[in-house]
C-alpha atoms as a PDB file:
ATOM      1  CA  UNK A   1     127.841  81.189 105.516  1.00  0.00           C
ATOM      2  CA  UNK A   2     123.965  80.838 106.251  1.00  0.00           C
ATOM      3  CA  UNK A   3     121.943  80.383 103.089  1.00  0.00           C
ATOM      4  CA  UNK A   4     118.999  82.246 102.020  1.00  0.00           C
ATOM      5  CA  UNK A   5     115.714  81.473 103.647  1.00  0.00           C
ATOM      6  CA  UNK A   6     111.895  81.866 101.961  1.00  0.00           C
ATOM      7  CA  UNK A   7     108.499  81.544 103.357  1.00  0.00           C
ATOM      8  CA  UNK A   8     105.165  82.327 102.372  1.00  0.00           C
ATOM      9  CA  UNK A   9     104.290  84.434 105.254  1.00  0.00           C
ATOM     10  CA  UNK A  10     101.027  84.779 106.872  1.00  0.00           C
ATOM     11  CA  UNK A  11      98.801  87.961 106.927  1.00  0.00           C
ATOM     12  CA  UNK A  12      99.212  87.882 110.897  1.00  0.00           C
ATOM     13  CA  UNK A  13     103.174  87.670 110.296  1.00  0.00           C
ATOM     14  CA  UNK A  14     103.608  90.352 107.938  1.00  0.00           C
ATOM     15  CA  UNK A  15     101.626  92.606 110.415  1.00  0.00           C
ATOM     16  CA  UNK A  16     103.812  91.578 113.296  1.00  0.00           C
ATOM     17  CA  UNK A  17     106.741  92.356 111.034  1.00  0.00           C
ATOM     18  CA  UNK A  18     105.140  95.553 110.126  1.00  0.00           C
ATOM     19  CA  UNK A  19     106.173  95.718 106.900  1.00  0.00           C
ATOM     20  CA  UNK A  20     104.510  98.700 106.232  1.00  0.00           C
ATOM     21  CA  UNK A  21     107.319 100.492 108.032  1.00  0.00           C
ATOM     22  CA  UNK A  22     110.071  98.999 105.560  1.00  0.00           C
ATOM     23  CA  UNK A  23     111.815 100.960 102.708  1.00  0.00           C
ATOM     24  CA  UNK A  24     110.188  99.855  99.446  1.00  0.00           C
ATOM     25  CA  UNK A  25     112.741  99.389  95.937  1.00  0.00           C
ATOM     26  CA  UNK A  26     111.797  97.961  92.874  1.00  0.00           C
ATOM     27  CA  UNK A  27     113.903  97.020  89.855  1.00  0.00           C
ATOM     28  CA  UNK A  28     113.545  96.376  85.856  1.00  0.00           C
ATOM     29  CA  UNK A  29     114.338  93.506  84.254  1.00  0.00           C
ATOM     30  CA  UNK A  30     117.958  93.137  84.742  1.00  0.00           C
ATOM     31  CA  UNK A  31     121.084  91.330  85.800  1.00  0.00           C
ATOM     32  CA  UNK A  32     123.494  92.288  88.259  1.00  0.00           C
ATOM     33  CA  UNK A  33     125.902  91.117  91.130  1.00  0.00           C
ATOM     34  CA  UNK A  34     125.424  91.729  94.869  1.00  0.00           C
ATOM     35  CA  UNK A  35     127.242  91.369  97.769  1.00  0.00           C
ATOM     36  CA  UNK A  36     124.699  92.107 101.690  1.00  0.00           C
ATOM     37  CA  UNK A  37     127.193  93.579 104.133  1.00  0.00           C
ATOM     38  CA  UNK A  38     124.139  93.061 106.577  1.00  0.00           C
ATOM     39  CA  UNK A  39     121.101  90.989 107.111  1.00  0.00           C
ATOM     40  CA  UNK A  40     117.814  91.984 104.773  1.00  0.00           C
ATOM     41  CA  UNK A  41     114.462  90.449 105.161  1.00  0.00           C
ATOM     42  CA  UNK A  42     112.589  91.236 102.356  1.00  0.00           C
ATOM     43  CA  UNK A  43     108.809  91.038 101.349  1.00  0.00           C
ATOM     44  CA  UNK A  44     107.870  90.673  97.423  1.00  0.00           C
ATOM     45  CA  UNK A  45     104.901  92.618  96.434  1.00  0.00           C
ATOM     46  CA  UNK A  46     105.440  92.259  92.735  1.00  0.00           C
ATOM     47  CA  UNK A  47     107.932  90.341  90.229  1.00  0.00           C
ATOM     48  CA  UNK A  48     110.066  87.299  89.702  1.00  0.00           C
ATOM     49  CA  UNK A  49     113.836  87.008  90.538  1.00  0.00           C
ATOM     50  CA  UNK A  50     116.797  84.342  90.410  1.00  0.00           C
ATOM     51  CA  UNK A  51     118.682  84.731  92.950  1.00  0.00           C
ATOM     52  CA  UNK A  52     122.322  82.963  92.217  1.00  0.00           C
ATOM     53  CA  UNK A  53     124.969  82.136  94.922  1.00  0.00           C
ATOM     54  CA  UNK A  54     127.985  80.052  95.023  1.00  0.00           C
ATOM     55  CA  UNK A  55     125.370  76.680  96.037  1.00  0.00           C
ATOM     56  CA  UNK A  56     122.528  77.435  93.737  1.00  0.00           C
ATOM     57  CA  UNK A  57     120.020  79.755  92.924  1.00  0.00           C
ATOM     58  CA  UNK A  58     116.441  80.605  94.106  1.00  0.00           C
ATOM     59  CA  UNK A  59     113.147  81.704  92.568  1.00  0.00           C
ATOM     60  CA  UNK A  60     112.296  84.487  94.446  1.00  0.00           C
ATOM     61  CA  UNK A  61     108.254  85.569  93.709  1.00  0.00           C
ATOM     62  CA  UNK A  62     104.953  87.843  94.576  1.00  0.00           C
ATOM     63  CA  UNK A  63     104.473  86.476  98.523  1.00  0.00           C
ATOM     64  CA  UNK A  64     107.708  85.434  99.599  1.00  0.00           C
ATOM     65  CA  UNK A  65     109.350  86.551 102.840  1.00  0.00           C
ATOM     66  CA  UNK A  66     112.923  86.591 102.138  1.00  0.00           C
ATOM     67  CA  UNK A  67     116.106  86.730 104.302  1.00  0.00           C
ATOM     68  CA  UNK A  68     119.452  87.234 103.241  1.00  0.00           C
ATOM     69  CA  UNK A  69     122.566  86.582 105.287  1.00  0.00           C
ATOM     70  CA  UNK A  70     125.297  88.950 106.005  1.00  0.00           C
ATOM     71  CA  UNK A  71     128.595  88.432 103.896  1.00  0.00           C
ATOM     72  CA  UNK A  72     125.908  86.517 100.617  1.00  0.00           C
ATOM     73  CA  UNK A  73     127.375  87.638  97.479  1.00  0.00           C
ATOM     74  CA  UNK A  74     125.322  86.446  94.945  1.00  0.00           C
ATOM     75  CA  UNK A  75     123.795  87.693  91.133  1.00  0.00           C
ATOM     76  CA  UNK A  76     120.318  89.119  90.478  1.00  0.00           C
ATOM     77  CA  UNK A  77     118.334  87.848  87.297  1.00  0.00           C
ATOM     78  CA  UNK A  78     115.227  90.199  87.233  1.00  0.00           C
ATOM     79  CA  UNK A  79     113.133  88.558  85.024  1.00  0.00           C
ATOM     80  CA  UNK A  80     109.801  90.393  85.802  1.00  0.00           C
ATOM     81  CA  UNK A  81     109.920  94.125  87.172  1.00  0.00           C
ATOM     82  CA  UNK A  82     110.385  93.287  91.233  1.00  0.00           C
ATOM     83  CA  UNK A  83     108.737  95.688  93.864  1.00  0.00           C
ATOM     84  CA  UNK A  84     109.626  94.406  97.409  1.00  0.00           C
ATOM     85  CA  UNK A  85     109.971  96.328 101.296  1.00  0.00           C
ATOM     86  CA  UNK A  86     113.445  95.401 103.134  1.00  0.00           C
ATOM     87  CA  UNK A  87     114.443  96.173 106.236  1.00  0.00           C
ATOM     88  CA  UNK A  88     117.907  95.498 108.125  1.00  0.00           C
ATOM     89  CA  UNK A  89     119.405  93.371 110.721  1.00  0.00           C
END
């Protein structure tokens, strides 16, 4: 299985990407378990998450360009309210 990849994009990627388009969600401070059936790609607006998987975990903040892989099951640590836009595939 693929591991999780971050960036800090640039202005002219995240307009290519238009991420304007994407579904927005934002969480609380919390913990729980998740398991992507398909591909996100994620952009944080707002927040701090660990992200913890079977190899490690990942500090996921404000700026990052996210992708998860199909088939990641991994745990959530919210540890500042997260606001992000995800799309699919």
């Amino acid at each position: 299985m693929s591991e999780i990849k971050k960036e800090k994009p640039s202005k002219e990627k995240l307009e290519s990407l238009k991420i304007e388009n994407w579904s927005p969600w934002e969480c609380d401070p919390s913990i729980f378990d998740w398991e992507y059936d398909t591909q996100e790609t994620a952009f944080v607006l707002e927040g701090k998450v660990i992200v913890k998987t079977p190899t490690g975990e990942m500090e996921i903040n404000k700026g990052d360009l996210v992708t998860f892989p199909k088939g990641l099951k991994c745990t959530w640590d919210v540890k500042k309210k997260i606001r992000k836009k995800y799309t699919f595939g």
